[in-house]
ModelCIF file with pLDDT and N, C-alpha, C, O atoms, coordinates in Angstrom:
data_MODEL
#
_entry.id   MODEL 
#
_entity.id                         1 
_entity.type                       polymer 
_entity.pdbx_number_of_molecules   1 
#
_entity_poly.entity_id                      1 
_entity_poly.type                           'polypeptide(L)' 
_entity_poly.nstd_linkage                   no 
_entity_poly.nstd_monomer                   no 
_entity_poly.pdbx_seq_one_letter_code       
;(UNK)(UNK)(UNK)(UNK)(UNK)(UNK)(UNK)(UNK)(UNK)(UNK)(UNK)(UNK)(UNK)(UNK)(UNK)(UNK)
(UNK)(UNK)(UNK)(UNK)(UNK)(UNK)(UNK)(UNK)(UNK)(UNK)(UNK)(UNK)(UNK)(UNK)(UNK)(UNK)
(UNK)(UNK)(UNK)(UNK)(UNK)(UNK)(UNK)(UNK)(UNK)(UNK)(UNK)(UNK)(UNK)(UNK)(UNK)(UNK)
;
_entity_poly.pdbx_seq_one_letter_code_can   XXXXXXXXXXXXXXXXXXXXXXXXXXXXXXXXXXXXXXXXXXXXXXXX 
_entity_poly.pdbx_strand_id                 A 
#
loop_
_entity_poly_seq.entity_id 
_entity_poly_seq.num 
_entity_poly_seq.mon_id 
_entity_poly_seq.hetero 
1 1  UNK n 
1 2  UNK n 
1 3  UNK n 
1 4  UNK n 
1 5  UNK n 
1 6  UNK n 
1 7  UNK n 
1 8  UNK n 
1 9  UNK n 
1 10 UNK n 
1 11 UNK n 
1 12 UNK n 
1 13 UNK n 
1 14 UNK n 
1 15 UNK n 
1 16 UNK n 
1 17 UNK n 
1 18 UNK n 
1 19 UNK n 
1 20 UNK n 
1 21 UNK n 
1 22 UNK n 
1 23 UNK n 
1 24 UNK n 
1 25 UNK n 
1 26 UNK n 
1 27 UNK n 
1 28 UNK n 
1 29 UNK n 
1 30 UNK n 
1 31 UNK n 
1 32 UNK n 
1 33 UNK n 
1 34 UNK n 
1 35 UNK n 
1 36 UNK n 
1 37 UNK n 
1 38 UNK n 
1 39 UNK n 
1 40 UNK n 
1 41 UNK n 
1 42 UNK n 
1 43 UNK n 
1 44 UNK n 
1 45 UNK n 
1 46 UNK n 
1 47 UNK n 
1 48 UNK n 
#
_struct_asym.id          A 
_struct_asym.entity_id   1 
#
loop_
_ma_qa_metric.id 
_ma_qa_metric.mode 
_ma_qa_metric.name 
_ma_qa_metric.software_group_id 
_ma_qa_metric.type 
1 global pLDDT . pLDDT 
2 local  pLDDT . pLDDT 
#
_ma_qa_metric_global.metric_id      1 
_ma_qa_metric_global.metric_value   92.94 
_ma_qa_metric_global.model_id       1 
_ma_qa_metric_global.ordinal_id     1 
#
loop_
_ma_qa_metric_local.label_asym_id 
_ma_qa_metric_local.label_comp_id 
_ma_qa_metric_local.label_seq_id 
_ma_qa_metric_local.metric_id 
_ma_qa_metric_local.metric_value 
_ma_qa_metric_local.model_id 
_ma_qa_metric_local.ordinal_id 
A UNK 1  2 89.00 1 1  
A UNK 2  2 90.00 1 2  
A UNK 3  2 90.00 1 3  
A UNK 4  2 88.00 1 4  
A UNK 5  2 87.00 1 5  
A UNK 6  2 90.00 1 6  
A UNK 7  2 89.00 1 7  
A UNK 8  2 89.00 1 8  
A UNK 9  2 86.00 1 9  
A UNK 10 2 85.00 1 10 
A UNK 11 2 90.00 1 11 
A UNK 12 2 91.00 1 12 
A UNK 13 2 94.00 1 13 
A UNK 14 2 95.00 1 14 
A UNK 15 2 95.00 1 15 
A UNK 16 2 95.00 1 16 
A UNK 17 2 96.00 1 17 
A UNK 18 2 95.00 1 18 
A UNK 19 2 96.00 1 19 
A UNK 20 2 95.00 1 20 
A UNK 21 2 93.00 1 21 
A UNK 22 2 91.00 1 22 
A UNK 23 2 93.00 1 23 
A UNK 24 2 93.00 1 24 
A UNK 25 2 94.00 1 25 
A UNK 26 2 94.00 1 26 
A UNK 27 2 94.00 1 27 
A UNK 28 2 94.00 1 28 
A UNK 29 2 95.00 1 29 
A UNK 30 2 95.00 1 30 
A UNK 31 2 95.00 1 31 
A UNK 32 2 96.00 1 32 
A UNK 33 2 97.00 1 33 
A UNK 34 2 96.00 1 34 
A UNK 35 2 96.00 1 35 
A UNK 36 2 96.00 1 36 
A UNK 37 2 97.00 1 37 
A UNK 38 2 96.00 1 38 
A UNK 39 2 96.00 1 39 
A UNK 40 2 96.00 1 40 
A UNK 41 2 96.00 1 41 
A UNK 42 2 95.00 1 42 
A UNK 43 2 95.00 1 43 
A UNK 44 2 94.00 1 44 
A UNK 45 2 93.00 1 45 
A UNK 46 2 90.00 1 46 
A UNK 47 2 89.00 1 47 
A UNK 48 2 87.00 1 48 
#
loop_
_atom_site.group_PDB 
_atom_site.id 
_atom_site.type_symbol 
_atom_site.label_atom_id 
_atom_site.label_alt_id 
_atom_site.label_comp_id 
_atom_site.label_asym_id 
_atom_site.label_entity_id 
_atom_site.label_seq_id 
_atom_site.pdbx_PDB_ins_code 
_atom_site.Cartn_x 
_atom_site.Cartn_y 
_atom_site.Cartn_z 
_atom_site.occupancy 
_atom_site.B_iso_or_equiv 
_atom_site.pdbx_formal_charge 
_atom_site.auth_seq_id 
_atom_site.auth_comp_id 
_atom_site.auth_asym_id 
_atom_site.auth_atom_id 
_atom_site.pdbx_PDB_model_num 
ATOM 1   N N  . UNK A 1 1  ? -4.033  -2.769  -15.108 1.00 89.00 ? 1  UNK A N  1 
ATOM 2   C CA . UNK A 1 1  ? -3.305  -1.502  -15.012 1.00 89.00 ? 1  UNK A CA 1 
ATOM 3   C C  . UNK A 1 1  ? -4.207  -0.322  -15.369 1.00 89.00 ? 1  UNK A C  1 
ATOM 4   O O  . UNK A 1 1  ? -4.421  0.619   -14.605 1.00 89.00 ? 1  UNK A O  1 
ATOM 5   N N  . UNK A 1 2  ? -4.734  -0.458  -16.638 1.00 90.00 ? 2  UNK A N  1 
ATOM 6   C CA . UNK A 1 2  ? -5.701  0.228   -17.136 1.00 90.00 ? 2  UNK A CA 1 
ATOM 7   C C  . UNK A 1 2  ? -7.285  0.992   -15.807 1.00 90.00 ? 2  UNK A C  1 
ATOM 8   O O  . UNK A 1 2  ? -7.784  2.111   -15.681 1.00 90.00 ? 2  UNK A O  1 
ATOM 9   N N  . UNK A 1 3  ? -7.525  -0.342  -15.121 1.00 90.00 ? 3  UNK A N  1 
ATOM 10  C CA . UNK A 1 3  ? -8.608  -0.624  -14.345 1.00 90.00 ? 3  UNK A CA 1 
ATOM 11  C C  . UNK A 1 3  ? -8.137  0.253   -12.499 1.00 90.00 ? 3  UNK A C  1 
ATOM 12  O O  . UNK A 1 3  ? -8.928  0.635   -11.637 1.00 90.00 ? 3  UNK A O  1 
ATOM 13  N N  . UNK A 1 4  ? -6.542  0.302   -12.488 1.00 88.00 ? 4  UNK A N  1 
ATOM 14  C CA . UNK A 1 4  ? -6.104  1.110   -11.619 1.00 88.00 ? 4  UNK A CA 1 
ATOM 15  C C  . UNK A 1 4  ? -5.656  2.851   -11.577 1.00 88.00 ? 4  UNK A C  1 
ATOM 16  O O  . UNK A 1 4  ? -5.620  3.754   -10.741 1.00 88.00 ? 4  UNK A O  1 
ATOM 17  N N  . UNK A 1 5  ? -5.352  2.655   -13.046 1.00 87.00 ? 5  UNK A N  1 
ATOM 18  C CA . UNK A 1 5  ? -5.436  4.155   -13.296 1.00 87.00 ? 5  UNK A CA 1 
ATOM 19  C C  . UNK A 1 5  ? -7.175  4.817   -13.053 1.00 87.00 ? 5  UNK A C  1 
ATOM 20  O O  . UNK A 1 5  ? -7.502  5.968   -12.765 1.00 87.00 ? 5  UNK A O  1 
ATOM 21  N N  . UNK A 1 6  ? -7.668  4.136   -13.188 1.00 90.00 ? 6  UNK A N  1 
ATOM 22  C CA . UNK A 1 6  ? -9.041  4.894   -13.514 1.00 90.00 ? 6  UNK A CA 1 
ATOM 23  C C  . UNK A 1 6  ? -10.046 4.799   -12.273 1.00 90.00 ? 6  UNK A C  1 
ATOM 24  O O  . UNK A 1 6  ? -10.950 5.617   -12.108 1.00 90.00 ? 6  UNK A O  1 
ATOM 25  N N  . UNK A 1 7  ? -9.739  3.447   -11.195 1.00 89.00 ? 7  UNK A N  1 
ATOM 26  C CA . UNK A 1 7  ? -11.054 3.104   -10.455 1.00 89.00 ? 7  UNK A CA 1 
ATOM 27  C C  . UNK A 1 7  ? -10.074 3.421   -8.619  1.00 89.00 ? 7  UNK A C  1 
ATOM 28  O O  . UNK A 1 7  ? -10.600 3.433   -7.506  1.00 89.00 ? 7  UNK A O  1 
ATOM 29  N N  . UNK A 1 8  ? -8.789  3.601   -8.923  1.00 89.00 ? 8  UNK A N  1 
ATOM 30  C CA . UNK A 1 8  ? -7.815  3.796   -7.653  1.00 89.00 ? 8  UNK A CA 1 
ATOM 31  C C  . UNK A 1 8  ? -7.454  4.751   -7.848  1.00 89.00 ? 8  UNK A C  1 
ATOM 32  O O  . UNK A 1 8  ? -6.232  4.728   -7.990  1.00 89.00 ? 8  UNK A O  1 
ATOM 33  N N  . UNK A 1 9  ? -8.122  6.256   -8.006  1.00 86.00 ? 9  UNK A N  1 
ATOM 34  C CA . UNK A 1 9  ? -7.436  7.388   -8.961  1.00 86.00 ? 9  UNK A CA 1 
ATOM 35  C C  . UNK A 1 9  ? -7.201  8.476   -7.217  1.00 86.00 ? 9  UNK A C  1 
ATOM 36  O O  . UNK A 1 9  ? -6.176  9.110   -6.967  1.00 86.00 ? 9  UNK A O  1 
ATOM 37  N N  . UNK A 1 10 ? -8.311  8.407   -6.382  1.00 85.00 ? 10 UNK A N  1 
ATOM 38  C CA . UNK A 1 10 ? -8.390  8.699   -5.123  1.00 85.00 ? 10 UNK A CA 1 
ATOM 39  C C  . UNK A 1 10 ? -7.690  8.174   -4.164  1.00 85.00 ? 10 UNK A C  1 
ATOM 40  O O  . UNK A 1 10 ? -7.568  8.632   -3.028  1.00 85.00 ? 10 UNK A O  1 
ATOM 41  N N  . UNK A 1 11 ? -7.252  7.279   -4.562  1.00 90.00 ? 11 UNK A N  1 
ATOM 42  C CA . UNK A 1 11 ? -6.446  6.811   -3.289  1.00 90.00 ? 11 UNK A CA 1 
ATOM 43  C C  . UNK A 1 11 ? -4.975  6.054   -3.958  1.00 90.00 ? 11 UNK A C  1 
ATOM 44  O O  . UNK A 1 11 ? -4.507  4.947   -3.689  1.00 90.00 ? 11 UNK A O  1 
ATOM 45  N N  . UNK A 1 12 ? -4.494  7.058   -4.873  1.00 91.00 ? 12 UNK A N  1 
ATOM 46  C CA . UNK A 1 12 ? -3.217  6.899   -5.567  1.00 91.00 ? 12 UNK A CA 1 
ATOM 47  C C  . UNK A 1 12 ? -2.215  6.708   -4.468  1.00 91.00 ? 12 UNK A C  1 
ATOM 48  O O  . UNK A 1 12 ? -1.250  6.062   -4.876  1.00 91.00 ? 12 UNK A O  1 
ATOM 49  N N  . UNK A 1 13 ? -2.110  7.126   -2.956  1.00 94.00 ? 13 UNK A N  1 
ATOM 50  C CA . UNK A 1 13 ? -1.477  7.088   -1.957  1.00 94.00 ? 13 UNK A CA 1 
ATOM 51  C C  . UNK A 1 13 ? -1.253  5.879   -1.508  1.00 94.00 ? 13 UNK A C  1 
ATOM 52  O O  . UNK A 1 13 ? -0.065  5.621   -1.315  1.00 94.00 ? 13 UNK A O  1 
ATOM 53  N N  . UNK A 1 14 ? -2.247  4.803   -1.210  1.00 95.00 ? 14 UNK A N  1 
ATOM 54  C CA . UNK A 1 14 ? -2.598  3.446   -0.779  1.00 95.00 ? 14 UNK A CA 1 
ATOM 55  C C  . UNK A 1 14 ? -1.201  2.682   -1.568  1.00 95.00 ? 14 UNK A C  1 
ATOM 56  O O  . UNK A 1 14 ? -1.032  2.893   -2.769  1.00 95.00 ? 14 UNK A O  1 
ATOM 57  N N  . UNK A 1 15 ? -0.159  1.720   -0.735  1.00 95.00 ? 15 UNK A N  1 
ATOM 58  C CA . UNK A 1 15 ? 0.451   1.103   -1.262  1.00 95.00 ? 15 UNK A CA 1 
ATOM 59  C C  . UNK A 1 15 ? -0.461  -0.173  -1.755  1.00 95.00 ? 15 UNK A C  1 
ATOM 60  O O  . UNK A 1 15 ? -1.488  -0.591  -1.222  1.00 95.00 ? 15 UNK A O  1 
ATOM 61  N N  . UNK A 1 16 ? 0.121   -0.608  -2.775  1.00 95.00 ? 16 UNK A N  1 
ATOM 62  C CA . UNK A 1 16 ? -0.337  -2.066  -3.582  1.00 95.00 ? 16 UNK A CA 1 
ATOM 63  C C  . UNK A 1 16 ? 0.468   -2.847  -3.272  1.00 95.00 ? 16 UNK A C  1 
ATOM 64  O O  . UNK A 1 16 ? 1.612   -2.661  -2.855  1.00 95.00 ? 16 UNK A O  1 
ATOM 65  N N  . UNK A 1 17 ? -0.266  -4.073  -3.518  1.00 96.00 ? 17 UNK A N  1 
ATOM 66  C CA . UNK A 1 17 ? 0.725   -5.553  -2.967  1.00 96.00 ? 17 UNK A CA 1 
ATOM 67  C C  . UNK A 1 17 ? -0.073  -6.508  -3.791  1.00 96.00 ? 17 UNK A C  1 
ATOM 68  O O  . UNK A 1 17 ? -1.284  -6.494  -3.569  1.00 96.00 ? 17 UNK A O  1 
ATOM 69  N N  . UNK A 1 18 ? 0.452   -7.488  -4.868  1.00 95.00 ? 18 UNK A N  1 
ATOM 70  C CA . UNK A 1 18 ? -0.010  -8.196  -6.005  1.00 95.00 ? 18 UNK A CA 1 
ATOM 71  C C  . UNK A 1 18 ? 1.081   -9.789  -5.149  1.00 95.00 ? 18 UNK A C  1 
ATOM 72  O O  . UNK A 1 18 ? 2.269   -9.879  -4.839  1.00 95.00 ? 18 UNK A O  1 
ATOM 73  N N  . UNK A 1 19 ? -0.144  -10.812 -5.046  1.00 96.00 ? 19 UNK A N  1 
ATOM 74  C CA . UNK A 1 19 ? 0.343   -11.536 -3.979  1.00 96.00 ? 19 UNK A CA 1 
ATOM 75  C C  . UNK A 1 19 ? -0.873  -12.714 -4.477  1.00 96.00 ? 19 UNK A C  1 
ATOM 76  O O  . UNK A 1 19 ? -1.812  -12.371 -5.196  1.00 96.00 ? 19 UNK A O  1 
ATOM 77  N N  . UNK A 1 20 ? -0.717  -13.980 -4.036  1.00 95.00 ? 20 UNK A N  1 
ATOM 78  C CA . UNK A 1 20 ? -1.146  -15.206 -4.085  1.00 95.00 ? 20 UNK A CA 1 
ATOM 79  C C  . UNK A 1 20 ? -1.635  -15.590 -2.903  1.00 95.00 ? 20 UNK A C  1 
ATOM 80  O O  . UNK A 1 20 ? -0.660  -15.460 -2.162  1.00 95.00 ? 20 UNK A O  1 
ATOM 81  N N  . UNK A 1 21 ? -2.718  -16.065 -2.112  1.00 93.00 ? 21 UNK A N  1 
ATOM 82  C CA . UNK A 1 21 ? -2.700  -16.374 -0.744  1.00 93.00 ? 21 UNK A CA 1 
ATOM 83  C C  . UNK A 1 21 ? -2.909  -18.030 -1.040  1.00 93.00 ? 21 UNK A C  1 
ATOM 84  O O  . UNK A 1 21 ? -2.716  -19.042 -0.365  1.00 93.00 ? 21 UNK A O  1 
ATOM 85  N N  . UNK A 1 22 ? -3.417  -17.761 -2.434  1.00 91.00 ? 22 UNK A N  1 
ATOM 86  C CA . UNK A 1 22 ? -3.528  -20.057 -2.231  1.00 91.00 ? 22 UNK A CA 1 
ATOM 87  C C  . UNK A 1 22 ? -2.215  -20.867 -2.367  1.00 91.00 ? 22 UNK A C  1 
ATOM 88  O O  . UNK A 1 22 ? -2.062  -21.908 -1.727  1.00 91.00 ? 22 UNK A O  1 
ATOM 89  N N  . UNK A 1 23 ? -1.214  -20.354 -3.253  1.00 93.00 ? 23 UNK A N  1 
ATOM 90  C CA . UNK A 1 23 ? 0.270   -20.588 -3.532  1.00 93.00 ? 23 UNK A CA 1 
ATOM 91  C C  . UNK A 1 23 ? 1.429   -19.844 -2.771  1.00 93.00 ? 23 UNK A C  1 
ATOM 92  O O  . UNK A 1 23 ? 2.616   -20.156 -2.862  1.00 93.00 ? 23 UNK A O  1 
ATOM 93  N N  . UNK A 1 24 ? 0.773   -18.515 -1.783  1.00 93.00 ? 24 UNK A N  1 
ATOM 94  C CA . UNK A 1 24 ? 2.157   -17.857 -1.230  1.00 93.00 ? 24 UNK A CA 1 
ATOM 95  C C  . UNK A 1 24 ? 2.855   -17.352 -1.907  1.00 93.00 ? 24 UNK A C  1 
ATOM 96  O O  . UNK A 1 24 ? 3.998   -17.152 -1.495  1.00 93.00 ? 24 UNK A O  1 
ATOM 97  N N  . UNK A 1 25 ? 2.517   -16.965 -3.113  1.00 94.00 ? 25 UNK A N  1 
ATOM 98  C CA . UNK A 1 25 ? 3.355   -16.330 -3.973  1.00 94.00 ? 25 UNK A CA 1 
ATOM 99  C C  . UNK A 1 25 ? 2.933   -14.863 -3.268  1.00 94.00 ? 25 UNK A C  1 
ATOM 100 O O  . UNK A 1 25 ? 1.772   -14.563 -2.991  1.00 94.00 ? 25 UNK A O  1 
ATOM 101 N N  . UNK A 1 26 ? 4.391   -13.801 -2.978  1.00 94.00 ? 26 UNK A N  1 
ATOM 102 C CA . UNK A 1 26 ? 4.745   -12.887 -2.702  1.00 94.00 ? 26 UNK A CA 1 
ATOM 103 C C  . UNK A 1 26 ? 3.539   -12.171 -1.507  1.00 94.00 ? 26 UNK A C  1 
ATOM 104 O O  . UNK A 1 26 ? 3.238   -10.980 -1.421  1.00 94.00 ? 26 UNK A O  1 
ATOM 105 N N  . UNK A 1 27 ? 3.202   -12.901 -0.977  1.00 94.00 ? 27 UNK A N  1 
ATOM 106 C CA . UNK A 1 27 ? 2.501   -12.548 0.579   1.00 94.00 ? 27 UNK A CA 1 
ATOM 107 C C  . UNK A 1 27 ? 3.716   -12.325 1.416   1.00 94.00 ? 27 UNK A C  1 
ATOM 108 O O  . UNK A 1 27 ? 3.400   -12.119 2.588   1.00 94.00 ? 27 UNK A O  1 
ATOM 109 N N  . UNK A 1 28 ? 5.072   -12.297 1.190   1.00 94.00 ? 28 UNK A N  1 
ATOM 110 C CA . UNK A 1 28 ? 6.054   -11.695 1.997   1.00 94.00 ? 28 UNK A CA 1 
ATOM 111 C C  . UNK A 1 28 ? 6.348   -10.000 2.008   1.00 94.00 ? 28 UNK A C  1 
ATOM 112 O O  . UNK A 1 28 ? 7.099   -9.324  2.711   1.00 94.00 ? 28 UNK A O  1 
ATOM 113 N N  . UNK A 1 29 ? 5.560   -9.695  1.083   1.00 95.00 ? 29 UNK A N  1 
ATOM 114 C CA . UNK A 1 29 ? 5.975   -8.316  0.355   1.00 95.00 ? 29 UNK A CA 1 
ATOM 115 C C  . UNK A 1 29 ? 4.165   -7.715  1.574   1.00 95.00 ? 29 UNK A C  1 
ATOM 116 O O  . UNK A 1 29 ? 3.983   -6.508  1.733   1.00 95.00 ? 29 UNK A O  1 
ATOM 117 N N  . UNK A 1 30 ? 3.507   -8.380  1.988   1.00 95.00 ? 30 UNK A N  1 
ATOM 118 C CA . UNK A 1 30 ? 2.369   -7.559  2.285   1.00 95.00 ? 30 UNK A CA 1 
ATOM 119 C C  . UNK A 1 30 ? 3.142   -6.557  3.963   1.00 95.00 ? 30 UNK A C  1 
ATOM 120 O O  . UNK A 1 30 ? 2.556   -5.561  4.388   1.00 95.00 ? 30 UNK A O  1 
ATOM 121 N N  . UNK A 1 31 ? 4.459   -7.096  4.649   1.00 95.00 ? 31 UNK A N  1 
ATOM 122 C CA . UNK A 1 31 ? 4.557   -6.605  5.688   1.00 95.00 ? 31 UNK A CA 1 
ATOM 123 C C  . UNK A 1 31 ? 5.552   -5.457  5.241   1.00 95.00 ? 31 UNK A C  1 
ATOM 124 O O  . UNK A 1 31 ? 5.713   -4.627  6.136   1.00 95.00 ? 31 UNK A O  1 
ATOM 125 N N  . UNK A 1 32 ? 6.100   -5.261  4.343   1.00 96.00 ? 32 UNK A N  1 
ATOM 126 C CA . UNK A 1 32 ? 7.096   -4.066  4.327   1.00 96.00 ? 32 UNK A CA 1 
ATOM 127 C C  . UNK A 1 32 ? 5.539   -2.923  3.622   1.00 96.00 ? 32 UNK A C  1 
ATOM 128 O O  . UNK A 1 32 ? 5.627   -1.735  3.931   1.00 96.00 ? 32 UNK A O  1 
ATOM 129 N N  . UNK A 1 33 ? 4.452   -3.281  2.883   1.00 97.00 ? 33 UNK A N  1 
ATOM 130 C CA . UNK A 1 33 ? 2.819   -2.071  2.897   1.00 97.00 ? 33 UNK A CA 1 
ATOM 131 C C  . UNK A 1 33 ? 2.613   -2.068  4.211   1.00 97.00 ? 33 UNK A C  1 
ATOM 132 O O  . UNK A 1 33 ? 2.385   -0.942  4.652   1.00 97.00 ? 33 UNK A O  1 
ATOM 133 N N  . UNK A 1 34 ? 2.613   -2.949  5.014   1.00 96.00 ? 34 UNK A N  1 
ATOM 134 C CA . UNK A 1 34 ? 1.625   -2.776  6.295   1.00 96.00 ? 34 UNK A CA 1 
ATOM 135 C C  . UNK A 1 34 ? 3.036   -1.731  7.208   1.00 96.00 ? 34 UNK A C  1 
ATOM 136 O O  . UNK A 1 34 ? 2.849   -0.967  8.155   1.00 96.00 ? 34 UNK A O  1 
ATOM 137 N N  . UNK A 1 35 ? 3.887   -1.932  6.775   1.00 96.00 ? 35 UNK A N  1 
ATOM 138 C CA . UNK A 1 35 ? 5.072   -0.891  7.969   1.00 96.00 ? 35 UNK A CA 1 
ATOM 139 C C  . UNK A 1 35 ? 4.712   0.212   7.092   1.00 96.00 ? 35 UNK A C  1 
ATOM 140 O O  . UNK A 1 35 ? 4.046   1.033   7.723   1.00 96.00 ? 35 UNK A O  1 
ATOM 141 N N  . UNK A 1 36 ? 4.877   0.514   6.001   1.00 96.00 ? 36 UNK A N  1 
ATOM 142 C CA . UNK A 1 36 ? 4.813   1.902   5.271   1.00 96.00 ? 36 UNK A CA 1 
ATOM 143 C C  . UNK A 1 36 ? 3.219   2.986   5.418   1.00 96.00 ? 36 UNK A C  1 
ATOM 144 O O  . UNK A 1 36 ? 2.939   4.153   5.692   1.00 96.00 ? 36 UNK A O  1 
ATOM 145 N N  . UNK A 1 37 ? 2.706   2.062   5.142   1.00 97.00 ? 37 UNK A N  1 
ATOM 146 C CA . UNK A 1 37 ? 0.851   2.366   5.904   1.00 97.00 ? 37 UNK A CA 1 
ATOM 147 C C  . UNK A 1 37 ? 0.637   3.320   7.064   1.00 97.00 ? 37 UNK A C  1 
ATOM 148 O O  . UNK A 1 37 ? 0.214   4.471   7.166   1.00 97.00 ? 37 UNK A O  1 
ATOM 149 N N  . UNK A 1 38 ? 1.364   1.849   8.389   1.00 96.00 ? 38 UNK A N  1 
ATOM 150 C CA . UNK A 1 38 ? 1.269   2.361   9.414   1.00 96.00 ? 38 UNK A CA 1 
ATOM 151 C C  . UNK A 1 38 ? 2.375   3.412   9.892   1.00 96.00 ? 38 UNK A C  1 
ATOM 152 O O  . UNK A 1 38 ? 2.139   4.079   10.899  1.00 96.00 ? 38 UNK A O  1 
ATOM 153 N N  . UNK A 1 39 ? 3.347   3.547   9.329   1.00 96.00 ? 39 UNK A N  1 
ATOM 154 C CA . UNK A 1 39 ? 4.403   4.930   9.478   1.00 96.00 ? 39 UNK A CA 1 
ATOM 155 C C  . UNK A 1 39 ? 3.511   5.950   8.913   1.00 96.00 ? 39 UNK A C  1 
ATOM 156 O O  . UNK A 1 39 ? 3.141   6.727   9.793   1.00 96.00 ? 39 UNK A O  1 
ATOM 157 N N  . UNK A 1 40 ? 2.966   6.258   7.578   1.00 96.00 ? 40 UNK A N  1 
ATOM 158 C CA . UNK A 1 40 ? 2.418   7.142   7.111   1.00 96.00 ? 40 UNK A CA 1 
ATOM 159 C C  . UNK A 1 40 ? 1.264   7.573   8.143   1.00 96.00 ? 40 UNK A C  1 
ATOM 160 O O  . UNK A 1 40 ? 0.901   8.732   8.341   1.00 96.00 ? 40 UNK A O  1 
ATOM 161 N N  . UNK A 1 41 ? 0.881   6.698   8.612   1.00 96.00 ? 41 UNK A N  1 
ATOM 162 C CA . UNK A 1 41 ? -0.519  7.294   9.964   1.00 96.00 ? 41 UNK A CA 1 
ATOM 163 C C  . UNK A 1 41 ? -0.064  7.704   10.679  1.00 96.00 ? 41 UNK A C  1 
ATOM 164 O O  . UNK A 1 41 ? -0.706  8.559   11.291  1.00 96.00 ? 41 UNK A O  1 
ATOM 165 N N  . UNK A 1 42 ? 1.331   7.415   11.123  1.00 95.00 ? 42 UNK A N  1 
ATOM 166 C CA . UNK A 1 42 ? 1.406   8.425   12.863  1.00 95.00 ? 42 UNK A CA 1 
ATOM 167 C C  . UNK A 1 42 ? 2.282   9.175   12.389  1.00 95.00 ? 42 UNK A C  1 
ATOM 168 O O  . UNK A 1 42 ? 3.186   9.279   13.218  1.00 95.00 ? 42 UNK A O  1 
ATOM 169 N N  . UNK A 1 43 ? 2.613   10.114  10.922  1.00 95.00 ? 43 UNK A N  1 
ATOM 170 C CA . UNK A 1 43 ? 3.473   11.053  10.712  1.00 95.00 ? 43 UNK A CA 1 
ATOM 171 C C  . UNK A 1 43 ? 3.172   12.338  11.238  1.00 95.00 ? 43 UNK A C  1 
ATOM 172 O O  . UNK A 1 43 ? 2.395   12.968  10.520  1.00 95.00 ? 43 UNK A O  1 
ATOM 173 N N  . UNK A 1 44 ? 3.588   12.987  12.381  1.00 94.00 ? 44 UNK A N  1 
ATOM 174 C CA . UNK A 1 44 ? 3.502   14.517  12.633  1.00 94.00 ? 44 UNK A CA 1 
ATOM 175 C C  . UNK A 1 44 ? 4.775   15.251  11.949  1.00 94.00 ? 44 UNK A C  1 
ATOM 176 O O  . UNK A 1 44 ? 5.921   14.855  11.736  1.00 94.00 ? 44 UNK A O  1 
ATOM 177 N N  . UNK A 1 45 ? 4.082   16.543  11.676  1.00 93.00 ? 45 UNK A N  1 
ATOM 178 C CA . UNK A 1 45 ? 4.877   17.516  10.488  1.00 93.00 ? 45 UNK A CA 1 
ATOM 179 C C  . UNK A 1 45 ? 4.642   18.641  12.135  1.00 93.00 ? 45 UNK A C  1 
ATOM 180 O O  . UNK A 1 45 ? 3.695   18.793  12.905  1.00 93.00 ? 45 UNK A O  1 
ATOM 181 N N  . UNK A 1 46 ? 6.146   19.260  12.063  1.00 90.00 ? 46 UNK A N  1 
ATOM 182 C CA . UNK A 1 46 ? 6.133   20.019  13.589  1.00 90.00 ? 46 UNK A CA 1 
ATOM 183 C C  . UNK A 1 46 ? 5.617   21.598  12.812  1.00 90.00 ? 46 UNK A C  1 
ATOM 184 O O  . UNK A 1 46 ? 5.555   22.069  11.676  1.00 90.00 ? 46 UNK A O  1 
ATOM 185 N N  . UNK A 1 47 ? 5.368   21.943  13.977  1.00 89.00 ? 47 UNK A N  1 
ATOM 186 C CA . UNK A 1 47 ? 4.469   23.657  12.978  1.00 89.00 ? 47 UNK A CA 1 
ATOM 187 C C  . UNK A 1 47 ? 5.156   24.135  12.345  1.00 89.00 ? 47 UNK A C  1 
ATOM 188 O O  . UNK A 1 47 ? 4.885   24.525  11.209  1.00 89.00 ? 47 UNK A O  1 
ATOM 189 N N  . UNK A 1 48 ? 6.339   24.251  12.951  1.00 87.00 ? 48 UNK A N  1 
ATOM 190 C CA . UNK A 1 48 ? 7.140   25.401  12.202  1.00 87.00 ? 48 UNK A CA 1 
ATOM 191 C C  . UNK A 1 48 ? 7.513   25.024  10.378  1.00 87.00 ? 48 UNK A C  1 
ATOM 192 O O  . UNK A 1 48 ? 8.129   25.840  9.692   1.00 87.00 ? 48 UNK A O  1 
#
C-alpha cells in the first residue's frame, strides 16, 4: 500500500486489479478494469 502511494503516484488514474493467475483467484475482476480502461480512452467531452 505504502509502495503504491509513492511509486503509482502518476498514474493514480490506472485501475488496479490484485488477482492470482496460478490459483484464479479473482482474475474475474480483470474484465470489468479492462471495460473501464477502454471506456475511459474513447471518452469525447463535446466543446461546448
Amino acid at each position: 500500500d505504502r509502495e503504491m502511494e509513492r511509486d503509482l503516484l502518476r498514474v493514480q488514474w490506472a485501475p488496479r486489479v490484485n488477482l492470482s493467475a496460478l490459483t484464479r483467484w479473482h482474475v474475474d475482476r480483470l474484465l470489468p478494469a479492462l471495460d473501464a480502461a477502454l471506456a475511459g480512452w474513447q471518452t469525447r467531452v463535446p466543446t461546448g
